[in-house]
Protein backbone atom coordinates (compact mmCIF):
# COMPACT_ATOMS: atom_id res chain seq x y z
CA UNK A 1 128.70 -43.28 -145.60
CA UNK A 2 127.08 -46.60 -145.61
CA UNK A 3 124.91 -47.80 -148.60
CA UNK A 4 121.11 -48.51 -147.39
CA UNK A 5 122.13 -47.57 -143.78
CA UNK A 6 119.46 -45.54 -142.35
CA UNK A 7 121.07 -43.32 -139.61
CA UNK A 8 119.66 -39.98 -138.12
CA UNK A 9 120.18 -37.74 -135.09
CA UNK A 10 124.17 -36.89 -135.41
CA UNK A 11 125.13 -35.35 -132.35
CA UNK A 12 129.09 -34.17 -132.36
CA UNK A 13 131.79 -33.44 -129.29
CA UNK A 14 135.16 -33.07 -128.99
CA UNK A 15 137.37 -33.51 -126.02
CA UNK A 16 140.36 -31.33 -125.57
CA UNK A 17 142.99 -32.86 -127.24
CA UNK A 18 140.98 -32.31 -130.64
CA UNK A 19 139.81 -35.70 -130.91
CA UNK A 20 136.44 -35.63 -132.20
CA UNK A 21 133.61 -38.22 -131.35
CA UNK A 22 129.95 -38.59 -133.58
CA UNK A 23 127.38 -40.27 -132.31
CA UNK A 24 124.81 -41.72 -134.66
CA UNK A 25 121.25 -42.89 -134.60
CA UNK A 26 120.40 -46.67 -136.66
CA UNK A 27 116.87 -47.67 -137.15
CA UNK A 28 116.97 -50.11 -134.44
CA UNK A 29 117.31 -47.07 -132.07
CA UNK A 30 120.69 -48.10 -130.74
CA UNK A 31 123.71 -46.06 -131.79
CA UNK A 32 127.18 -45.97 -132.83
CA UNK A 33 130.32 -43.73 -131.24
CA UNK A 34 132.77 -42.93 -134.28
CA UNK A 35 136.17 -41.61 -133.45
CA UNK A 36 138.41 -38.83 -135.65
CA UNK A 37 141.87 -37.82 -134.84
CA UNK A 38 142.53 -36.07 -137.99
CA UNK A 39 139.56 -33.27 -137.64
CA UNK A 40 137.34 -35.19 -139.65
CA UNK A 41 139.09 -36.66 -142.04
CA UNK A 42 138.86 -39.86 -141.55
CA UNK A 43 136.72 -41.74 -138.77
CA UNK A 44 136.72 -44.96 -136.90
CA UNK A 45 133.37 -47.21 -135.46
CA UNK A 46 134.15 -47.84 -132.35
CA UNK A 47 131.96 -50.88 -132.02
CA UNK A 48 129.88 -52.70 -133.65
CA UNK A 49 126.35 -51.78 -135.07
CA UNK A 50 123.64 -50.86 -132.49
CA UNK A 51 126.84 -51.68 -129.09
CA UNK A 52 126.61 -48.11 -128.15
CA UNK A 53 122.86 -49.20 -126.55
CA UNK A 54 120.91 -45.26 -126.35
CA UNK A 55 117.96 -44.62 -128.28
CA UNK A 56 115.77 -41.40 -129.69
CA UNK A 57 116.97 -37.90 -129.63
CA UNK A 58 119.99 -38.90 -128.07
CA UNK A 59 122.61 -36.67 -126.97
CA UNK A 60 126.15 -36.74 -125.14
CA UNK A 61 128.72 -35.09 -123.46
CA UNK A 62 132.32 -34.95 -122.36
CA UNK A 63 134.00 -34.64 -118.86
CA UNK A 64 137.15 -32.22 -119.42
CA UNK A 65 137.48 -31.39 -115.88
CA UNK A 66 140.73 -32.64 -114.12
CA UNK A 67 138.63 -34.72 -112.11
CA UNK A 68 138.02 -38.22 -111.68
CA UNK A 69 135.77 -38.63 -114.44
CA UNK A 70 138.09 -36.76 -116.71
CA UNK A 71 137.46 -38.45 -120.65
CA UNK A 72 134.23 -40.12 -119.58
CA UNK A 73 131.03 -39.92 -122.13
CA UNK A 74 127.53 -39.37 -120.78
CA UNK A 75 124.88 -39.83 -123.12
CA UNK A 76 120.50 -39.71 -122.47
CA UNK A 77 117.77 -40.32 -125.04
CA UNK A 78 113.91 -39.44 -125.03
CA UNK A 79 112.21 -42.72 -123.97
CA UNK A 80 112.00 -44.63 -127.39
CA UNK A 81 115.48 -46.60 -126.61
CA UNK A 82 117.25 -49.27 -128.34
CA UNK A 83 116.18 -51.61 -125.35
CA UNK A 84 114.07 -50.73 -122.09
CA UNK A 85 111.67 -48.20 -120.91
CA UNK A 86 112.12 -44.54 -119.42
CA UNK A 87 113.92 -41.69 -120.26
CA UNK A 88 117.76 -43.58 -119.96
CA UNK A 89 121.13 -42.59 -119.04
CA UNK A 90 124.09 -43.89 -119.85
CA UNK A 91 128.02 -43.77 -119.27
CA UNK A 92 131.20 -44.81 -120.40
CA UNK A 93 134.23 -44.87 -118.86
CA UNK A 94 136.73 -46.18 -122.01
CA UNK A 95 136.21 -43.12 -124.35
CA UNK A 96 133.22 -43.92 -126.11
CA UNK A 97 133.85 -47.70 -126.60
CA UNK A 98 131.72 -49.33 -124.40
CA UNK A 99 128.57 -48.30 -122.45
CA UNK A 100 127.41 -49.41 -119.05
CA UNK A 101 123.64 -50.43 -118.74
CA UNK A 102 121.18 -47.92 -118.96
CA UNK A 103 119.47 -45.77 -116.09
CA UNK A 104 116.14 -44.57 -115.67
CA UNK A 105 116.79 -40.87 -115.25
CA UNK A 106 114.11 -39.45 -112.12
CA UNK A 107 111.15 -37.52 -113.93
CA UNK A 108 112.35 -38.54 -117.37
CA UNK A 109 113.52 -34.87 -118.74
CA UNK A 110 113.55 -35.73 -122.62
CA UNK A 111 114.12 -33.93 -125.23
CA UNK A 112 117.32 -32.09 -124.23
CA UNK A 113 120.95 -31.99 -123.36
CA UNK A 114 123.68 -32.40 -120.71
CA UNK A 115 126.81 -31.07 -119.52
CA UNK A 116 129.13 -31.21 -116.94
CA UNK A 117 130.29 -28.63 -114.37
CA UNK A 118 134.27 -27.93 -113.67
CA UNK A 119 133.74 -30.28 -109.93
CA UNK A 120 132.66 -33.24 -112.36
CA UNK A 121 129.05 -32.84 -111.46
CA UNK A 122 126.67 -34.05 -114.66
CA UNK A 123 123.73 -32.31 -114.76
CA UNK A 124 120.77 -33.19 -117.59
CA UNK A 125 117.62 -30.89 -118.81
CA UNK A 126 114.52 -31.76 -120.39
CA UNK A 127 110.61 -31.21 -120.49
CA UNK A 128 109.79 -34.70 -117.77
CA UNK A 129 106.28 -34.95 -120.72
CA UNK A 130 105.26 -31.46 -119.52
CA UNK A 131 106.98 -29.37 -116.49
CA UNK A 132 110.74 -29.56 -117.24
CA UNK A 133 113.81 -30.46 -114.82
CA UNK A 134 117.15 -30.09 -114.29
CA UNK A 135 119.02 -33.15 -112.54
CA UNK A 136 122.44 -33.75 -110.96
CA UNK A 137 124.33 -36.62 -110.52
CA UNK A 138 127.71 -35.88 -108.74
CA UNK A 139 128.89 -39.60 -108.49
CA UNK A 140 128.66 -40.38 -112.28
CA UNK A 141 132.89 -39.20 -112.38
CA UNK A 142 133.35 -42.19 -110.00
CA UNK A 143 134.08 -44.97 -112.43
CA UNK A 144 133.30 -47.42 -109.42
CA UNK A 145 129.32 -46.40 -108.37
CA UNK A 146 126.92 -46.58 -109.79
CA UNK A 147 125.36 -43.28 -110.96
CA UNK A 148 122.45 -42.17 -109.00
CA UNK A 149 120.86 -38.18 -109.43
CA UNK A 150 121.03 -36.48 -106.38
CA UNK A 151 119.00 -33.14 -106.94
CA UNK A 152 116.08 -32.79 -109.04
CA UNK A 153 114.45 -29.17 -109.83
CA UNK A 154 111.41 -28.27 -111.54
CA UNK A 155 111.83 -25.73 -113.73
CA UNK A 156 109.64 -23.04 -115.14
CA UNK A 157 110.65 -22.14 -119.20
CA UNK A 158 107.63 -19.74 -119.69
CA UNK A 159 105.72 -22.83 -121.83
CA UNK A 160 106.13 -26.62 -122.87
CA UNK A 161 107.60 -27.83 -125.79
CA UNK A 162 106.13 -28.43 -129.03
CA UNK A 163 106.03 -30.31 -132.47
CA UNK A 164 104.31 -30.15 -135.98
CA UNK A 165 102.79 -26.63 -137.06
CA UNK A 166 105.78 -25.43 -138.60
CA UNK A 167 107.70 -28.29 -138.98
CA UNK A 168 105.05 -31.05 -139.30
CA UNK A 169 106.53 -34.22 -138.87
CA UNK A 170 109.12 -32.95 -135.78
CA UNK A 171 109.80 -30.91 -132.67
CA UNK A 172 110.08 -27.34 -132.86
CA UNK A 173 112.85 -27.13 -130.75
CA UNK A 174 114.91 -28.89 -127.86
CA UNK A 175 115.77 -28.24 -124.93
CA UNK A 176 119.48 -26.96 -124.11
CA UNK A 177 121.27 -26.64 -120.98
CA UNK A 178 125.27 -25.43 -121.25
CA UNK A 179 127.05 -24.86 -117.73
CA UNK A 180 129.41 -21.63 -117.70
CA UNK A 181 133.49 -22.74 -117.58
CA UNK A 182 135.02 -19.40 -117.62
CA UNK A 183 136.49 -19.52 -114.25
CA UNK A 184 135.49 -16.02 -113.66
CA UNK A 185 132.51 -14.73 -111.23
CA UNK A 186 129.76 -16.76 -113.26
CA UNK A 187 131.67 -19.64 -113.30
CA UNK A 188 129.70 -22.91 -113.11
CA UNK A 189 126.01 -20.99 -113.74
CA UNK A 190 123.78 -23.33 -115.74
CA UNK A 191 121.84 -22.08 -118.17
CA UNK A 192 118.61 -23.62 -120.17
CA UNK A 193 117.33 -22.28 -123.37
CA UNK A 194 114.30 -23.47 -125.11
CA UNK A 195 111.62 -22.38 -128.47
CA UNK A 196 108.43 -23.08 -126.01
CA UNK A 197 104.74 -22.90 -126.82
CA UNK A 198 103.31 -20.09 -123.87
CA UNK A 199 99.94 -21.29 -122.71
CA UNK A 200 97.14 -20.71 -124.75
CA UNK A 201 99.66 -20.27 -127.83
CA UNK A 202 100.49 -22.83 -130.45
CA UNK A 203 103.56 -20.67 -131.91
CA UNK A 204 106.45 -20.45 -130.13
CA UNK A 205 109.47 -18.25 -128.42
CA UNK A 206 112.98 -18.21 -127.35
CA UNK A 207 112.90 -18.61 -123.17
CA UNK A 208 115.91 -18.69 -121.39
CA UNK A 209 116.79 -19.48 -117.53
CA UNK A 210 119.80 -19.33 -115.10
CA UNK A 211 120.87 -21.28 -112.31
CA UNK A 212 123.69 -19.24 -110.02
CA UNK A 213 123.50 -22.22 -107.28
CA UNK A 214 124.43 -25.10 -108.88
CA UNK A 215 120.63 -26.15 -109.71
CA UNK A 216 119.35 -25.89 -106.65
CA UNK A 217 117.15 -22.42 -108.08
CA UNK A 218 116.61 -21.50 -111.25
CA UNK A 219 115.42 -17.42 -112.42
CA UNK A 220 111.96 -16.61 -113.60
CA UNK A 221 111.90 -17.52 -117.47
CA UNK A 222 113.01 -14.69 -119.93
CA UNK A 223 111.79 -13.84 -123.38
CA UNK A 224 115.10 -13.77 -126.10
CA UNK A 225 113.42 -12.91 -128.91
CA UNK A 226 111.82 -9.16 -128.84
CA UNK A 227 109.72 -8.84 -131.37
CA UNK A 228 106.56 -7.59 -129.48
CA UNK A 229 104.24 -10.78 -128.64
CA UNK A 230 102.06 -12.46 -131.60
CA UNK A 231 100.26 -15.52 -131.42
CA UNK A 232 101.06 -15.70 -135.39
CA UNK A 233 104.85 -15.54 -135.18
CA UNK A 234 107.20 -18.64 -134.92
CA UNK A 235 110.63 -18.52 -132.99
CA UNK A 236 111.82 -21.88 -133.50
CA UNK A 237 114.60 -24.56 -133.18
CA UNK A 238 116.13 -21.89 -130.50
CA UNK A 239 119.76 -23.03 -129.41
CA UNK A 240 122.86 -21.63 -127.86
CA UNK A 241 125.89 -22.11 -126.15
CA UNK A 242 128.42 -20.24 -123.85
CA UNK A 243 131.81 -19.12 -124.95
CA UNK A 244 134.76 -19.68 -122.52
CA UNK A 245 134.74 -15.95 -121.80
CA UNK A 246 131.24 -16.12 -120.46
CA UNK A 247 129.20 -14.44 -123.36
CA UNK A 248 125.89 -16.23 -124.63
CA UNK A 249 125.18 -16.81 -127.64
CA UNK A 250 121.63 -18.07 -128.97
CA UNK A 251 120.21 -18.83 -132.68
CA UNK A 252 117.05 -19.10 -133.82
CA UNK A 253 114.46 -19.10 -136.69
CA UNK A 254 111.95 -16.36 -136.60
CA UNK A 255 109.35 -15.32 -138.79
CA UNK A 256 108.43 -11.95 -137.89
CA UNK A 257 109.38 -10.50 -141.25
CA UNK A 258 106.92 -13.20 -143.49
CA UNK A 259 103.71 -12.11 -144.57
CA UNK A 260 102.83 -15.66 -144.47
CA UNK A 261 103.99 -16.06 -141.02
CA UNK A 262 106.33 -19.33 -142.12
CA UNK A 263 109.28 -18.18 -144.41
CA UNK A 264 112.20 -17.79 -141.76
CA UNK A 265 115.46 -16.63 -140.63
CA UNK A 266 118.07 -17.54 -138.96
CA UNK A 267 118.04 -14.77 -135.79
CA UNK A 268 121.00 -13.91 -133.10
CA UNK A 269 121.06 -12.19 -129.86
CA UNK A 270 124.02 -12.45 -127.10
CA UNK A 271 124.42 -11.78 -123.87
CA UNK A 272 127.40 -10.20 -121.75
CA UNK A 273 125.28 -10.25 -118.22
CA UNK A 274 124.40 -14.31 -117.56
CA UNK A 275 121.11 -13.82 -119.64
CA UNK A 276 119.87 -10.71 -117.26
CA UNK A 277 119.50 -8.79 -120.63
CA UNK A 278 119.99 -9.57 -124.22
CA UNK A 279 121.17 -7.63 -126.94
CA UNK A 280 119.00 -6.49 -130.01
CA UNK A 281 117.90 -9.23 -132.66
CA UNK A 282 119.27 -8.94 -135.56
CA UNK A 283 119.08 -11.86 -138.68
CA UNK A 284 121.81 -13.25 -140.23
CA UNK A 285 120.04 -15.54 -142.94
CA UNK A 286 118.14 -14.47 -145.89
CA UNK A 287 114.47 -16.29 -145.73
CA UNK A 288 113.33 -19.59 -146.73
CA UNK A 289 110.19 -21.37 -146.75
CA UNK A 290 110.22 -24.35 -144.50
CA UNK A 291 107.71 -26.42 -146.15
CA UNK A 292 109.71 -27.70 -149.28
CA UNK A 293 112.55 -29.70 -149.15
CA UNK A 294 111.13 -32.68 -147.35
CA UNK A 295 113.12 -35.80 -147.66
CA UNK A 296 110.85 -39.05 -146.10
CA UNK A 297 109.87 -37.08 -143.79
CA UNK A 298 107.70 -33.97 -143.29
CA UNK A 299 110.38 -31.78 -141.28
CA UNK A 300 113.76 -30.19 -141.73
CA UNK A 301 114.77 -31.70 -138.61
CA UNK A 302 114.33 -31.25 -134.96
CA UNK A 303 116.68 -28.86 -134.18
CA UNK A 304 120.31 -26.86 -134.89
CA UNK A 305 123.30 -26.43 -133.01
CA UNK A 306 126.36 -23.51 -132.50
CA UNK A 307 129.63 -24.02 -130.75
CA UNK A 308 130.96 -20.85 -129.17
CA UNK A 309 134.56 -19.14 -128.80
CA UNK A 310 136.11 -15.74 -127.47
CA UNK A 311 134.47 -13.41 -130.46
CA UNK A 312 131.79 -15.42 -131.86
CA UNK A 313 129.92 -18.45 -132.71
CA UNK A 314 129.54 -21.27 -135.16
CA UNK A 315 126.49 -21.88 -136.29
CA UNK A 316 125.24 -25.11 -138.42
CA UNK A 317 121.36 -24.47 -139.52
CA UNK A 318 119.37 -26.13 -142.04
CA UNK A 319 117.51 -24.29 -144.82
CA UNK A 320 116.07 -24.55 -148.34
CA UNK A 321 117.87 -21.65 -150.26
CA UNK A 322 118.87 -23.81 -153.17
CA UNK A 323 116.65 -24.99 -155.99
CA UNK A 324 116.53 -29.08 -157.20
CA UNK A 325 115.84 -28.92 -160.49
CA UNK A 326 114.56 -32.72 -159.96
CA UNK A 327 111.96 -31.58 -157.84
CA UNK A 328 111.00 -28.42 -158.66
CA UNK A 329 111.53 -27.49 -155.13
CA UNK A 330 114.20 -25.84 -152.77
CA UNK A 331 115.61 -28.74 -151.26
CA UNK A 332 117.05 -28.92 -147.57
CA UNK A 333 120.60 -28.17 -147.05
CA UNK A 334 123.19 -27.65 -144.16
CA UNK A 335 124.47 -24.61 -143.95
CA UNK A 336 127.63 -22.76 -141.61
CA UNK A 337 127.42 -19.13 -140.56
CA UNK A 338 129.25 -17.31 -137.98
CA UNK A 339 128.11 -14.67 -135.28
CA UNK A 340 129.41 -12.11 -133.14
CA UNK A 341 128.79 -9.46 -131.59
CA UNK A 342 130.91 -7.40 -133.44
CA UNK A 343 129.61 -8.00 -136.95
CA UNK A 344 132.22 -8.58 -139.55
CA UNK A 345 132.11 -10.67 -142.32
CA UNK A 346 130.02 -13.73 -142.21
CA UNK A 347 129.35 -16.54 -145.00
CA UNK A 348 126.06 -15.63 -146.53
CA UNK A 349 124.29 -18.40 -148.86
CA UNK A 350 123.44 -17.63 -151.80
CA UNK A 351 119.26 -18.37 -152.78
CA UNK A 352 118.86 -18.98 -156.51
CA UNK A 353 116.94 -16.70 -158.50
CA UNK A 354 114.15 -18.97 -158.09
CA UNK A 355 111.48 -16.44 -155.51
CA UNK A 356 109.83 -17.96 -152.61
CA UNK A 357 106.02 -18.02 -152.92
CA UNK A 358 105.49 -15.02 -150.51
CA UNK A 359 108.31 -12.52 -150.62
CA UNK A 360 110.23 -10.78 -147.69
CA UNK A 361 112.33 -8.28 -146.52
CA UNK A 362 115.47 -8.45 -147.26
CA UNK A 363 117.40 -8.91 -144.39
CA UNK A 364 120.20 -7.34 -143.35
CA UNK A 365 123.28 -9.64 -142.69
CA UNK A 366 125.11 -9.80 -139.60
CA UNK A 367 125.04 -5.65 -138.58
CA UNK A 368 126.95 -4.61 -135.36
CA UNK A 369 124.35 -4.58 -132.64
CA UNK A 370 124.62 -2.75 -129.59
CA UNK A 371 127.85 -4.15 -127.47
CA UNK A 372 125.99 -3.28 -124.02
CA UNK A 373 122.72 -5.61 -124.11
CA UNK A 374 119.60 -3.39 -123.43
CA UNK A 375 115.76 -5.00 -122.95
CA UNK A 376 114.80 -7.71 -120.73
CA UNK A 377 114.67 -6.52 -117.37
CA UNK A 378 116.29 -8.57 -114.31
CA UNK A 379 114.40 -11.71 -113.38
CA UNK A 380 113.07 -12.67 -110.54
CA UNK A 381 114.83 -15.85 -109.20
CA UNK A 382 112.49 -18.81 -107.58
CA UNK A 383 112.40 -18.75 -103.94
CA UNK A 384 111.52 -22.71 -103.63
CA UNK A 385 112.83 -25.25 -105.82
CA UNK A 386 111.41 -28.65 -106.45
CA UNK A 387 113.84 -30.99 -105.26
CA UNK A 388 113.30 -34.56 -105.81
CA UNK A 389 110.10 -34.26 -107.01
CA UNK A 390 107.82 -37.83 -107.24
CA UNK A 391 108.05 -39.05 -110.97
CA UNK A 392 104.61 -39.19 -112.27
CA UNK A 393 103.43 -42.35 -114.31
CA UNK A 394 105.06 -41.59 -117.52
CA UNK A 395 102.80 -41.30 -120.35
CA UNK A 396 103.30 -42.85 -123.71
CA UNK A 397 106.20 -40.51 -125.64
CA UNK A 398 105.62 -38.47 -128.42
CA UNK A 399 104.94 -40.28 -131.84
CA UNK A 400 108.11 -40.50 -134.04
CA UNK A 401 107.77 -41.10 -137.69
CA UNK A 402 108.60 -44.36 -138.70
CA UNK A 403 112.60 -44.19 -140.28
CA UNK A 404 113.24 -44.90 -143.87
């Protein structure tokens, strides 16, 4: 901790050694790498304030292939940057230490995340201000060129991305893309995930797509959460992430159970097929209400994140279960809970005995849903992608409160 440091957006990675790397927002919009080789324990700035360049809703990955680019970082932001214009890309070749100059990433995809195949190839996804994309660059693990993006697809995620409503002040939900690295037969699919507003709806669901041919194609967008459609119903700050079996696993909060359409739980469904079909929903959270809490800001963030393995995943969500006696509120926490599709025993927190405005049903934590997914039926994949599509004059980005 720093005293009267204001940081924001922590984004976390780890390469395969066990060294762990956190990179963190400063008000200027530029960032600093940290470094821990003693899980957690202690961490080290690996340059100065504001050296690690970057800028809003920033996000980075690893290379772990045995490739060329094995260790390097690759990091994008949304288009508010530390310096520049344009969504911006940026890579480092010395483990987080220093960063090259940033790139203007073709059809700006904000808002979302990156990861890197098992040949090296980076690939980024994000809403470009309304359609989203999916971009390659397979010369960004050559320390010595230049990164350039080589494909760009237009994908279709069933709606566009969305803020305020249920969390005023922020997003309701990112974009994620995860690559598979099982080695098996869906080795290498790339998979998007995303809480997106259909058309004509101002709430929001879980939509999922898969890419079996390295992003050239991506499958018709499918529906996660199955709770039959309601224009009244939130499914919000969706995430996920694929375990190095294969399986998919995907959070989310949902409101289906609130009278008041707003108190939420955390939700999980997985997947054994690629995403063709998704288990049943089940909730692993007792309800909150999203609205109290607020720090300087009127949000509890713009999005979660789980890390999967072999039998489950690790999920760290935000929530207001907790009462501040200060404030006379429920103030906003962070909170761990783990998944699987086996049930078992999961940390539960523990609400006070303070009741939410509207009461709920009480959920039922982490039951054993169905181990062969039933529901969505089998996509239909696009026929035509949209490679290298023009970049259309990029309009001004969404507002961001102004930091503390």
């Amino acid at each position: 901790m720093e005293d009267n440091v204001f940081r924001s957006d922590p984004v976390t990675n780890s390469d395969e050694t066990g060294t762990f790397f956190y990179l963190s927002l400063l008000q200027t919009f530029c960032e600093n790498m940290y470094q821990s080789s003693n899980g957690g324990q202690s961490w080290t700035e690996l340059q100065a304030d504001g050296l690690a360049e970057g800028g809003d809703k920033q996000w980075f990955t690893i290379d772990k292939t045995n490739g060329p680019g094995h260790g390097f970082q690759y990091q994008s932001s949304d288009g508010i940057n530390c310096s520049g214009n344009g969504v911006q890309f940026q890579r480092s070749t010395d483990g987080g230490v220093t960063w090259q100059a940033p790139i203007v990433i073709p059809n700006e995809p904000t808002d979302g995340t990156l990861d890197v195949d098992t040949n090296g190839n980076l690939f980024i996804g994000g809403e470009g201000f309304s359609p989203f994309y999916c971009v390659r660059s397979s010369n960004a693990q050559f320390g010595d060129q230049t990164p350039v993006f080589d494909q760009i697809t237009q994908v279709d995620m069933g709606g566009e991305l969305s803020g305020g409503g249920i969390n005023p002040a922020g997003l309701d939900g990112m974009l994620f893309l995860a690559i598979d690295h099982s080695g098996g037969p869906t080795n290498n699919n790339i998979y998007m995930l995303a809480s997106v507003a259909p058309s004509g709806r101002t709430t929001t669901d879980v939509m999922f797509v898969r890419s079996t041919d390295g992003g050239a194609t991506f499958s018709a967008p499918i529906k996660v959460n199955d709770d039959p459609i309601n224009p009244n119903k939130w499914h919000w700050f969706g995430t996920f992430s694929v375990a190095p079996n294969g399986r998919l696993d995907a959070v989310w909060y949902d409101t289906r159970n609130a009278a008041n359409n707003t108190d939420s739980q955390l939700f999980y469904s997985f997947s054994t097929d690629a995403g063709v079909t998704w288990s049943p929903n089940v909730s692993v959270s007792n309800a909150f209400n999203p609205f109290e809490g607020y720090p300087n800001q009127s949000k509890i963030g713009d999005y979660i994140t789980m890390v999967s393995d072999e039998t489950g995943g690790n999920v760290a969500y935000s929530a207001t279960f907790n009462v501040n006696t200060n404030t006379g509120q429920h103030e906003e926490d962070v909170y761990y809970v783990r998944v699987s599709p086996t049930g078992g025993p999961t940390p539960t927190p523990s609400p006070t005995p303070t009741p939410t405005s509207t009461p709920t049903p009480t959920p039922t934590v982490t039951p054993t849903p169905t181990v062969t997914p039933t529901g969505t039926p089998t996509p239909t994949p696009s026929v035509t992608p949209t490679p290298r599509a023009t970049p259309r004059p990029r309009p001004t980005p969404r507002p961001r409160p102004t930091p503390r």
